[in-house]
N, C-alpha and C. Protein backbone atom coordinates (compact mmCIF):
# COMPACT_ATOMS: atom_id res chain seq x y z
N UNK A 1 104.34 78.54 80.61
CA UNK A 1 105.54 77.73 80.62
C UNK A 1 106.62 78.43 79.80
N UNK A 2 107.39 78.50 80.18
CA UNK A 2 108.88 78.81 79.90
C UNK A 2 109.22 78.42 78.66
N UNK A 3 109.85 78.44 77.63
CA UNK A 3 110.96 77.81 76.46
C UNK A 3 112.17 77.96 77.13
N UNK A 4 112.89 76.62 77.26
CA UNK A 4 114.44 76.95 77.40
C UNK A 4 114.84 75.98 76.60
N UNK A 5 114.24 76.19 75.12
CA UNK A 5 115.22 75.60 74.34
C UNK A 5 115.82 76.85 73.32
N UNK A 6 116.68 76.79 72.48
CA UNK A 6 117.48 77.54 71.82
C UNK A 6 117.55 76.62 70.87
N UNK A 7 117.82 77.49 69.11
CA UNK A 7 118.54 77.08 68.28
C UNK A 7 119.50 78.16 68.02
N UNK A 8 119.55 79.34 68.52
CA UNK A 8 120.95 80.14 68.76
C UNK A 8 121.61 79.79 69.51
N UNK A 9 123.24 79.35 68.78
CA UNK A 9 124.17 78.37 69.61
C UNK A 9 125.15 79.39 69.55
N UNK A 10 125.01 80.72 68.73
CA UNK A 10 126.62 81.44 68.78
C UNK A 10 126.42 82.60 69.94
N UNK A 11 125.63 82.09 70.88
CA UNK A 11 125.72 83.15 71.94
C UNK A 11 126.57 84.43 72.40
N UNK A 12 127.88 83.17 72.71
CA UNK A 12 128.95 83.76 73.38
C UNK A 12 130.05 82.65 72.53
N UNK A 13 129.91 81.61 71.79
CA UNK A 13 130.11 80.65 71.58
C UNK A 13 131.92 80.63 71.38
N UNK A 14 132.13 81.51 70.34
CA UNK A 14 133.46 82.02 70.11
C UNK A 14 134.51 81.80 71.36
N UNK A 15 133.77 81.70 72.62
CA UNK A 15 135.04 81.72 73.66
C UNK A 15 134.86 80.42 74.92
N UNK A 16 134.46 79.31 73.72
CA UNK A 16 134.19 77.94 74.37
C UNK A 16 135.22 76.96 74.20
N UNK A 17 135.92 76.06 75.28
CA UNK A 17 136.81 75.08 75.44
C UNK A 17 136.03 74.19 75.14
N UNK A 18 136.35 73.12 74.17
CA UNK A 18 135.14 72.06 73.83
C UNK A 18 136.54 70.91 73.40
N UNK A 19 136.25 69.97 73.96
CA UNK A 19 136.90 68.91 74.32
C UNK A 19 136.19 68.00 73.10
N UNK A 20 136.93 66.93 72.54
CA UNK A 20 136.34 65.80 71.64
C UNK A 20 137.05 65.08 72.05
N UNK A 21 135.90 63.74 72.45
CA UNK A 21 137.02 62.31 72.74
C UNK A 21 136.41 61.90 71.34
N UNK A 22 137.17 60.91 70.28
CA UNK A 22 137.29 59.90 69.62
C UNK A 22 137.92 58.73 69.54
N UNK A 23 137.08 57.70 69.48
CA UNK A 23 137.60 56.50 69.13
C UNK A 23 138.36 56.33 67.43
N UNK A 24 139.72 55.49 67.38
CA UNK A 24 140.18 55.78 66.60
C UNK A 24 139.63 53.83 66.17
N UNK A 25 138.80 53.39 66.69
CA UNK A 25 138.45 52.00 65.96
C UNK A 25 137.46 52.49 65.57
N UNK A 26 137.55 51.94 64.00
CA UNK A 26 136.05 51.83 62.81
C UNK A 26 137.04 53.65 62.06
N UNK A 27 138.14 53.98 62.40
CA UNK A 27 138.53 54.62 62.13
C UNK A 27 137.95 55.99 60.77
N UNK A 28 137.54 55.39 59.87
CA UNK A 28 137.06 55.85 58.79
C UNK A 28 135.54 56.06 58.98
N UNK A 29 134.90 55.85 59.92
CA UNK A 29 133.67 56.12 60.17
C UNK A 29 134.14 57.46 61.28
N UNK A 30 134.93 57.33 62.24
CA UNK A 30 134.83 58.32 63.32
C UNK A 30 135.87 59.15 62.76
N UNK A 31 136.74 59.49 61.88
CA UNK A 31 137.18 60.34 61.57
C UNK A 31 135.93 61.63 60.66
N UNK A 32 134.98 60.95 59.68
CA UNK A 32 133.55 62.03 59.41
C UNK A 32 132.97 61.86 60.50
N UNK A 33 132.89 61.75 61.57
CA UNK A 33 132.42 62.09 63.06
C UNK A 33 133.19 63.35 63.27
N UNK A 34 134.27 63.17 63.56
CA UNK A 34 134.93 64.22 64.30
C UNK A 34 135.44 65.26 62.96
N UNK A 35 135.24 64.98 61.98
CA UNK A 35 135.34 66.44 60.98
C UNK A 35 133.89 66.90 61.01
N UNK A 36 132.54 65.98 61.32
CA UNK A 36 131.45 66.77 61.19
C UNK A 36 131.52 67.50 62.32
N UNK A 37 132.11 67.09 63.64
CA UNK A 37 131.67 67.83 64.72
C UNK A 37 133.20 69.08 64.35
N UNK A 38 133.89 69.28 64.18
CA UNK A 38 135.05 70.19 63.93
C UNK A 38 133.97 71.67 62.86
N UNK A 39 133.68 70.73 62.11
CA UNK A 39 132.21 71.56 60.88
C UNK A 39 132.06 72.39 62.03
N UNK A 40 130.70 71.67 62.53
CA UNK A 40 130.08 72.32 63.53
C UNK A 40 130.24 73.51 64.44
N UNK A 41 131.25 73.06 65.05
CA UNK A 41 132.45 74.18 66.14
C UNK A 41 132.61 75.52 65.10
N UNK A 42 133.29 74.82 64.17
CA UNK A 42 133.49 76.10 63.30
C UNK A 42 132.36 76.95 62.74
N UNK A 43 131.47 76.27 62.57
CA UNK A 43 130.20 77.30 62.10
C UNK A 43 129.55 77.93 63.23
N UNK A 44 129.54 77.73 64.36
CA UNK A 44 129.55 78.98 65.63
C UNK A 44 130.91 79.26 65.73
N UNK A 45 131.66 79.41 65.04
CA UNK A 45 132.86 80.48 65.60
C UNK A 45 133.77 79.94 66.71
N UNK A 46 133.88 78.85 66.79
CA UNK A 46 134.56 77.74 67.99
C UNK A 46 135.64 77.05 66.89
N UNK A 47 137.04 77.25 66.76
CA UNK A 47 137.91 77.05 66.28
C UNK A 47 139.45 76.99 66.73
N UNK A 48 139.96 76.22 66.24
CA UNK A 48 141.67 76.12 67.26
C UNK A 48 141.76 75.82 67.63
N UNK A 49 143.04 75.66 68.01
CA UNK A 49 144.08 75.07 69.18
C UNK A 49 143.55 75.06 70.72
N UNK A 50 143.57 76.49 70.46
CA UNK A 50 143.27 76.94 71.87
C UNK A 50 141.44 76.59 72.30
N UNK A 51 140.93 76.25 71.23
CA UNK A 51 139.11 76.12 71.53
C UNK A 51 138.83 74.52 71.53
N UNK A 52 139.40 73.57 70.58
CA UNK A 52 139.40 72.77 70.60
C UNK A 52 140.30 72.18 70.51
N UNK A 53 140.59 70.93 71.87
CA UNK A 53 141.41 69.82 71.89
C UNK A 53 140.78 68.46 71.33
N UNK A 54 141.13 67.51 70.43
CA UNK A 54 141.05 66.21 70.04
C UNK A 54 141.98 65.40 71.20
N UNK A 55 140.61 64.22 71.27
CA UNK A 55 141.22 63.40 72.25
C UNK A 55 141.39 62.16 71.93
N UNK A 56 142.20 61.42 71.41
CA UNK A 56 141.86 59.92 70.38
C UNK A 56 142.28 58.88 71.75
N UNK A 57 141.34 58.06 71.46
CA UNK A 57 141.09 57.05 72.21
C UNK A 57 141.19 55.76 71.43
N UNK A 58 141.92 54.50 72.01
CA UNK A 58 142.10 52.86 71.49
C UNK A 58 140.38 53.01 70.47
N UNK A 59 139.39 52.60 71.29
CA UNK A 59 138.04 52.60 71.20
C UNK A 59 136.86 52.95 72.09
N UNK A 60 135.77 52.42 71.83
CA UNK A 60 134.46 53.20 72.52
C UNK A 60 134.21 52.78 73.90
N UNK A 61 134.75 51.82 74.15
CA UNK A 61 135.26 51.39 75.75
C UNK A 61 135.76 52.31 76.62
N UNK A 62 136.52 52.80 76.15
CA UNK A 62 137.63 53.98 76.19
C UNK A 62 136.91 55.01 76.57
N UNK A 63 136.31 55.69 75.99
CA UNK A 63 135.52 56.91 75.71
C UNK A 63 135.32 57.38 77.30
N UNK A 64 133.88 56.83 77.85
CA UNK A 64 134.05 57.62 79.20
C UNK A 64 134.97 57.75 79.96
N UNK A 65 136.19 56.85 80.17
CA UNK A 65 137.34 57.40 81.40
C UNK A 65 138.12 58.51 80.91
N UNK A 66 138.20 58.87 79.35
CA UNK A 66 138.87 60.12 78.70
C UNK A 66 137.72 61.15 78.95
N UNK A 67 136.80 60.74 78.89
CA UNK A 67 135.51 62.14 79.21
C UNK A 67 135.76 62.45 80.37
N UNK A 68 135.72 61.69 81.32
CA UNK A 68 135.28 62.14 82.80
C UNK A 68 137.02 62.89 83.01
N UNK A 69 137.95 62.49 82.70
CA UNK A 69 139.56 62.93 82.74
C UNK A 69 139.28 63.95 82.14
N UNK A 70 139.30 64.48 81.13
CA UNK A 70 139.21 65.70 80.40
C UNK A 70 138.04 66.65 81.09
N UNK A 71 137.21 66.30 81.66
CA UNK A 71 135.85 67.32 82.34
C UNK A 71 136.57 67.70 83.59
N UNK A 72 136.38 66.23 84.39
CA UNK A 72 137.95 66.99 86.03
C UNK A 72 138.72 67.70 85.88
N UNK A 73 139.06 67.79 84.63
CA UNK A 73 140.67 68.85 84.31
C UNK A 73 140.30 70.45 84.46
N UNK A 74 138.92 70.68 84.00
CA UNK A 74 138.92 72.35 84.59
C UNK A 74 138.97 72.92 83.37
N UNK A 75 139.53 72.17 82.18
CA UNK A 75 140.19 72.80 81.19
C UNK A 75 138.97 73.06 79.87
N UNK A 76 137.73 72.61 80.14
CA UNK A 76 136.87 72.26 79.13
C UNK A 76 135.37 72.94 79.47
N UNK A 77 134.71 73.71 78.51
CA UNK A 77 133.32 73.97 78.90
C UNK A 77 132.44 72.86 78.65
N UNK A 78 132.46 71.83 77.28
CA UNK A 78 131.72 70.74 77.36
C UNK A 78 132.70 69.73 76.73
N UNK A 79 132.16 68.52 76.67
CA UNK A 79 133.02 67.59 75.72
C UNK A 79 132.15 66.43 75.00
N UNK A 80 132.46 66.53 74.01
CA UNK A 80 131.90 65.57 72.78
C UNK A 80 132.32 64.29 72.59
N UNK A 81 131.72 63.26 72.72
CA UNK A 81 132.14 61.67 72.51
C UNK A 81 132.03 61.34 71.78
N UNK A 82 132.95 60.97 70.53
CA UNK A 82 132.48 60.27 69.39
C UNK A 82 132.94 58.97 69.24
N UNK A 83 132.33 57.49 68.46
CA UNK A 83 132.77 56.58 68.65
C UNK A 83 131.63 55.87 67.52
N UNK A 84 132.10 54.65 67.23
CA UNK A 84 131.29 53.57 66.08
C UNK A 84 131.49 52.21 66.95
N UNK A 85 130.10 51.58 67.05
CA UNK A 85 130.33 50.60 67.57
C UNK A 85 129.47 49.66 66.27
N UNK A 86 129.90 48.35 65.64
CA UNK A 86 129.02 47.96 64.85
C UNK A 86 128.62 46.23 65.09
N UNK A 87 127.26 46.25 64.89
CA UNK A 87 126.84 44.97 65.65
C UNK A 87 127.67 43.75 64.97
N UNK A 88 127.95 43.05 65.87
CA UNK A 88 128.24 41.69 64.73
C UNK A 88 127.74 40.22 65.72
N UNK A 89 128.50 38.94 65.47
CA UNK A 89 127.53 37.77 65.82
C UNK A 89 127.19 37.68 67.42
N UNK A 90 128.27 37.88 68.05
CA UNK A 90 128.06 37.35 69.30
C UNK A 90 127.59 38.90 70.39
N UNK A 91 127.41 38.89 71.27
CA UNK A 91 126.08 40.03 72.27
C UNK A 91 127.69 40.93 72.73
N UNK A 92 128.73 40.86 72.43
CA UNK A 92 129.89 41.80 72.53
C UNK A 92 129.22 43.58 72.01
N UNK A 93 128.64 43.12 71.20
CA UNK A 93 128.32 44.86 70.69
C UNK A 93 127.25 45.61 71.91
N UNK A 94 126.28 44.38 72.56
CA UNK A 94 125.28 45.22 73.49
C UNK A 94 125.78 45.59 74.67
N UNK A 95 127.08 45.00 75.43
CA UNK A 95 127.50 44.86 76.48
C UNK A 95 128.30 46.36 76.17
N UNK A 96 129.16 46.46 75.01
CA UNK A 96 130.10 47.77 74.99
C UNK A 96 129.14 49.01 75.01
N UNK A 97 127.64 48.67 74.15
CA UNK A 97 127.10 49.86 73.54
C UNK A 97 126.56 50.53 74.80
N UNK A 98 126.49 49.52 76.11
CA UNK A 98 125.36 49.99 77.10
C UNK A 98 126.58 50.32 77.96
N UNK A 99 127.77 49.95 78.01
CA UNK A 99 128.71 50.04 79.11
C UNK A 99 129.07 51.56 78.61
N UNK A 100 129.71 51.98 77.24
CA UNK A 100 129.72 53.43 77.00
C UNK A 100 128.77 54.31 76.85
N UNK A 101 127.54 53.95 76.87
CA UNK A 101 126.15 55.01 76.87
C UNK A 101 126.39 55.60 78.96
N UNK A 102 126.35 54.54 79.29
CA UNK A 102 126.18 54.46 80.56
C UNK A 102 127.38 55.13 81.43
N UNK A 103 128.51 54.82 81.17
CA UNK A 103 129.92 55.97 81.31
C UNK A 103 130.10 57.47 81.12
N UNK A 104 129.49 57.87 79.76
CA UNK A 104 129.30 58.80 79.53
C UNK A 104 128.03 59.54 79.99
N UNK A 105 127.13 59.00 79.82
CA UNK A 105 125.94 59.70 80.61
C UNK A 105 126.60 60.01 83.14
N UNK A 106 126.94 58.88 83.50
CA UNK A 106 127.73 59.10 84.65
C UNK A 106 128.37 60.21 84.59
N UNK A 107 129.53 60.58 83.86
CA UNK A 107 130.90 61.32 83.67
C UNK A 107 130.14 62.60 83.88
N UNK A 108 128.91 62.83 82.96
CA UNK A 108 128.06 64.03 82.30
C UNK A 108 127.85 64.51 84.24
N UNK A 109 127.02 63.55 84.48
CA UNK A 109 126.29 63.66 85.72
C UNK A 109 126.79 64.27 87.00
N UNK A 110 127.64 63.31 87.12
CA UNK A 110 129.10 63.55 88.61
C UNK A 110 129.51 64.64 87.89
N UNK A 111 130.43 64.73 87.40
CA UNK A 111 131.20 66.42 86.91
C UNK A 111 130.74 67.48 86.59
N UNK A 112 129.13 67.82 86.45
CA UNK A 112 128.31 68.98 85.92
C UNK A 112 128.48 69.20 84.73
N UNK A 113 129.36 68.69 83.89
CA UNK A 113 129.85 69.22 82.49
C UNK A 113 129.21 69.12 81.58
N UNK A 114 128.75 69.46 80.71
CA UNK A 114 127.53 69.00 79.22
C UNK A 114 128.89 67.95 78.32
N UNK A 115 128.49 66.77 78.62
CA UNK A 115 128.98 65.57 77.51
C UNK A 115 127.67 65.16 76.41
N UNK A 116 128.35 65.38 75.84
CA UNK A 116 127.29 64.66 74.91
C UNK A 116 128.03 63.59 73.70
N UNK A 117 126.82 62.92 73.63
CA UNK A 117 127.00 61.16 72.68
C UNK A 117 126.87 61.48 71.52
N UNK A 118 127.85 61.30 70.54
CA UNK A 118 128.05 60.80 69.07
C UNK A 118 128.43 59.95 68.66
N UNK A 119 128.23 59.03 69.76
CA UNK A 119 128.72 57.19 69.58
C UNK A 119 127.31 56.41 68.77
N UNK A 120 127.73 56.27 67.48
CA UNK A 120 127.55 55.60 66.79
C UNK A 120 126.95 54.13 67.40
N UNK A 121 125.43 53.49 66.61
CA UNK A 121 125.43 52.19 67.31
C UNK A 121 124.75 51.71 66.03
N UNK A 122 125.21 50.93 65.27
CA UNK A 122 124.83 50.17 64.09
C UNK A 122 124.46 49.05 63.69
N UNK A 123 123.91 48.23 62.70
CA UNK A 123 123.66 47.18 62.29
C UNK A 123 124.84 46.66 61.02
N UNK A 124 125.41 47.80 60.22
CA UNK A 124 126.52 47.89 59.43
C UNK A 124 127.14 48.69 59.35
N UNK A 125 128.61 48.31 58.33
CA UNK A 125 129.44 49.53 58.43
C UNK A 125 128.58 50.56 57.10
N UNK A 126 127.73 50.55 56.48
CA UNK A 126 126.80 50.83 55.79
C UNK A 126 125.99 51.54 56.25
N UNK A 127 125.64 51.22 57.39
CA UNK A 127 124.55 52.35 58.30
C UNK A 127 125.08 53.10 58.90
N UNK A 128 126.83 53.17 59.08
CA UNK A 128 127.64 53.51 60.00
C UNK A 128 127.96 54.86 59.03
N UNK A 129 128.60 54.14 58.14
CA UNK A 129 128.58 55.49 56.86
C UNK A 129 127.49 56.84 56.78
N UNK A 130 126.26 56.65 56.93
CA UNK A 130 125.37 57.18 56.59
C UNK A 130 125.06 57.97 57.30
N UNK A 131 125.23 58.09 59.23
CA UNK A 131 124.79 58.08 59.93
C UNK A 131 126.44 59.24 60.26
N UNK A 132 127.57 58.91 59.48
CA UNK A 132 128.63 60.04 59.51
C UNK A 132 129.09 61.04 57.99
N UNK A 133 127.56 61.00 57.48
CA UNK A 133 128.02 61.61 55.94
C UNK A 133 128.41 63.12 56.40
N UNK A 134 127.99 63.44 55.37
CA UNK A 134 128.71 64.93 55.15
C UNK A 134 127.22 65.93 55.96
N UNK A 135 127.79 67.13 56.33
CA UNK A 135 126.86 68.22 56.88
C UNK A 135 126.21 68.23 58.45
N UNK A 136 124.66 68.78 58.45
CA UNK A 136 123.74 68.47 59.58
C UNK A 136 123.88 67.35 60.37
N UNK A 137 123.27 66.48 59.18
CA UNK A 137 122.55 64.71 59.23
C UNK A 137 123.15 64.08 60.10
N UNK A 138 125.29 64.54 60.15
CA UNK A 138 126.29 63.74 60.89
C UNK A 138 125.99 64.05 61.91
N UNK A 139 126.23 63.20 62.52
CA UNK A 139 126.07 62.38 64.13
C UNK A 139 127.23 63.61 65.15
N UNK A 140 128.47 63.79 64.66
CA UNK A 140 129.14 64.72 65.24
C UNK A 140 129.21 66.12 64.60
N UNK A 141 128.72 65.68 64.15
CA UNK A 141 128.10 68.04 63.65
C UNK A 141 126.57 67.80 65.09
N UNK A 142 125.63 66.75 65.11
CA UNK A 142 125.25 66.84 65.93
C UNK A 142 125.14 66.90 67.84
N UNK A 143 126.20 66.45 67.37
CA UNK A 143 126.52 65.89 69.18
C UNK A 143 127.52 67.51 69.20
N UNK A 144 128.04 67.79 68.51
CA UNK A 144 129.17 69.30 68.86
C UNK A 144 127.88 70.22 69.06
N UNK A 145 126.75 70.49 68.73
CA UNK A 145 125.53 71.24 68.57
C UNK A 145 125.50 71.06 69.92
N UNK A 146 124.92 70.04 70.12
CA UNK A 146 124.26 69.90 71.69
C UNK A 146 125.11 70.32 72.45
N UNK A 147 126.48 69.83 72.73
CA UNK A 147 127.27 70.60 73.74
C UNK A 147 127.20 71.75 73.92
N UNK A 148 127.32 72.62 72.65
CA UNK A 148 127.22 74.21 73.08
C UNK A 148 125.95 74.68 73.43
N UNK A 149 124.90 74.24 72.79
CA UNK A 149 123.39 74.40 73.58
C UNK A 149 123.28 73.76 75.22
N UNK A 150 124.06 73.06 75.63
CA UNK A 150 123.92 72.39 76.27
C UNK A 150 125.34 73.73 77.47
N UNK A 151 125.67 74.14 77.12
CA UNK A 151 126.73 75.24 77.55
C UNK A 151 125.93 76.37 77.86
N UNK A 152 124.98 76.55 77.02
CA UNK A 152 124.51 77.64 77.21
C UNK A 152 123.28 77.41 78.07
N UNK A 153 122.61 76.37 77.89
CA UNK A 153 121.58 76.17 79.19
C UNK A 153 122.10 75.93 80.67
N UNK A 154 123.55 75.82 80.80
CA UNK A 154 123.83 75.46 82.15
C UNK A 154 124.70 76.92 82.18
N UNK A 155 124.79 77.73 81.70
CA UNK A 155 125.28 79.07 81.91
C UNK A 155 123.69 80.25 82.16
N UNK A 156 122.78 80.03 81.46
CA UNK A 156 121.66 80.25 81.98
C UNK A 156 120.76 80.36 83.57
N UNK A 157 121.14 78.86 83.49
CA UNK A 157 120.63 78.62 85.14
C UNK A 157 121.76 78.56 86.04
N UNK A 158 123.09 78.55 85.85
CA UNK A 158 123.87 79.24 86.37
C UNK A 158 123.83 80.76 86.83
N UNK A 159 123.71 81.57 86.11
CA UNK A 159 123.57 82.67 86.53
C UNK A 159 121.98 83.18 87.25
N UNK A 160 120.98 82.45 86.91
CA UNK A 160 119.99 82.54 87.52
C UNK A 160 120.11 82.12 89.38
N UNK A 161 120.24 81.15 89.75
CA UNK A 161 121.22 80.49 90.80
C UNK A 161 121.89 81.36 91.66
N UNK A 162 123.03 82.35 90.82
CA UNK A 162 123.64 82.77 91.53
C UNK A 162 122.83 84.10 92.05
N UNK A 163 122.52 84.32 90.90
CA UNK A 163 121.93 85.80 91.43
C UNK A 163 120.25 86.16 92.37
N UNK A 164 119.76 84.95 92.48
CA UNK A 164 119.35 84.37 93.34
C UNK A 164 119.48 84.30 94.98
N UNK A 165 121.26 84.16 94.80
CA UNK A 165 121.79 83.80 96.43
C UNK A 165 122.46 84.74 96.72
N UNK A 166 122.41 85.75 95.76
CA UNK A 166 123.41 87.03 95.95
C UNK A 166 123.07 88.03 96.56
């Protein structure tokens, strides 16, 4: 059996379009989202203007129709979703949490693009914190990881594919 997993993410990494949608509700939770995933980018060599666009979104509702818009555009090798959703009394939190898991996983699907989830799903803004501290541990240092692994496994069997039919 094969390994096609990788923890070398700086492949080629340096010359990747990587898209971030964020939700700008719970604001102070998804802003250490999107500086962990910015971390991230930058520690493979994925930096800038030109490498990375920020995409701020109302909220996590939001999220997949800016994913799937930003992947159609041509303009992006993967794109990162970040978002905080936090439970409270009434079943509003399960309906959003499954409606944006479920958007974004679609968007991923139909468009070929590597999306990946850093949407936050909590019990508090306490767990919400924790779950966007500083380094690894964050949720968007993690989800920016996967995209580019996730870049590089579909550039893999991409070229396998082609050269295949060639």
């Amino acid at each position: 059996m094969k390994d096609t997993s990788s923890n070398d993410v700086a492949f080629v990494a340096s010359s990747l379009r990587i898209g971030i949608v964020v939700s700008v509700y719970h604001s102070s939770v998804t802003k250490s989202l999107r500086d962990g995933a910015l971390a991230a980018l930058s520690s493979v060599d994925i930096r800038g203007d030109d490498a990375v666009t920020v995409i701020d979104v109302p909220g996590a509702f939001e999220i997949p129709f800016a994913a799937r818009r930003a992947a159609e555009s041509g303009s992006f090798d993967a794109i990162v979703c970040l978002g905080c959703l936090i439970k409270g009394e009434t079943p509003h939190f399960e309906y959003i949490a499954s409606a944006v898991a479920h958007g974004v996983m679609a968007a991923s699907q139909e468009t070929g693009l590597p999306i990946t989830f850093g949407v936050l799903t909590t019990n508090s803004p306490a767990e919400a914190m924790t779950r966007a501290g500083q380094g690894a541990s964050n949720k968007g240092w993690e989800a920016a990881i996967a995209a580019v692994q996730l870049v590089q496994i579909a550039r893999k069997f991409r070229r396998k594919s082609e050269g295949a039919s060639g």
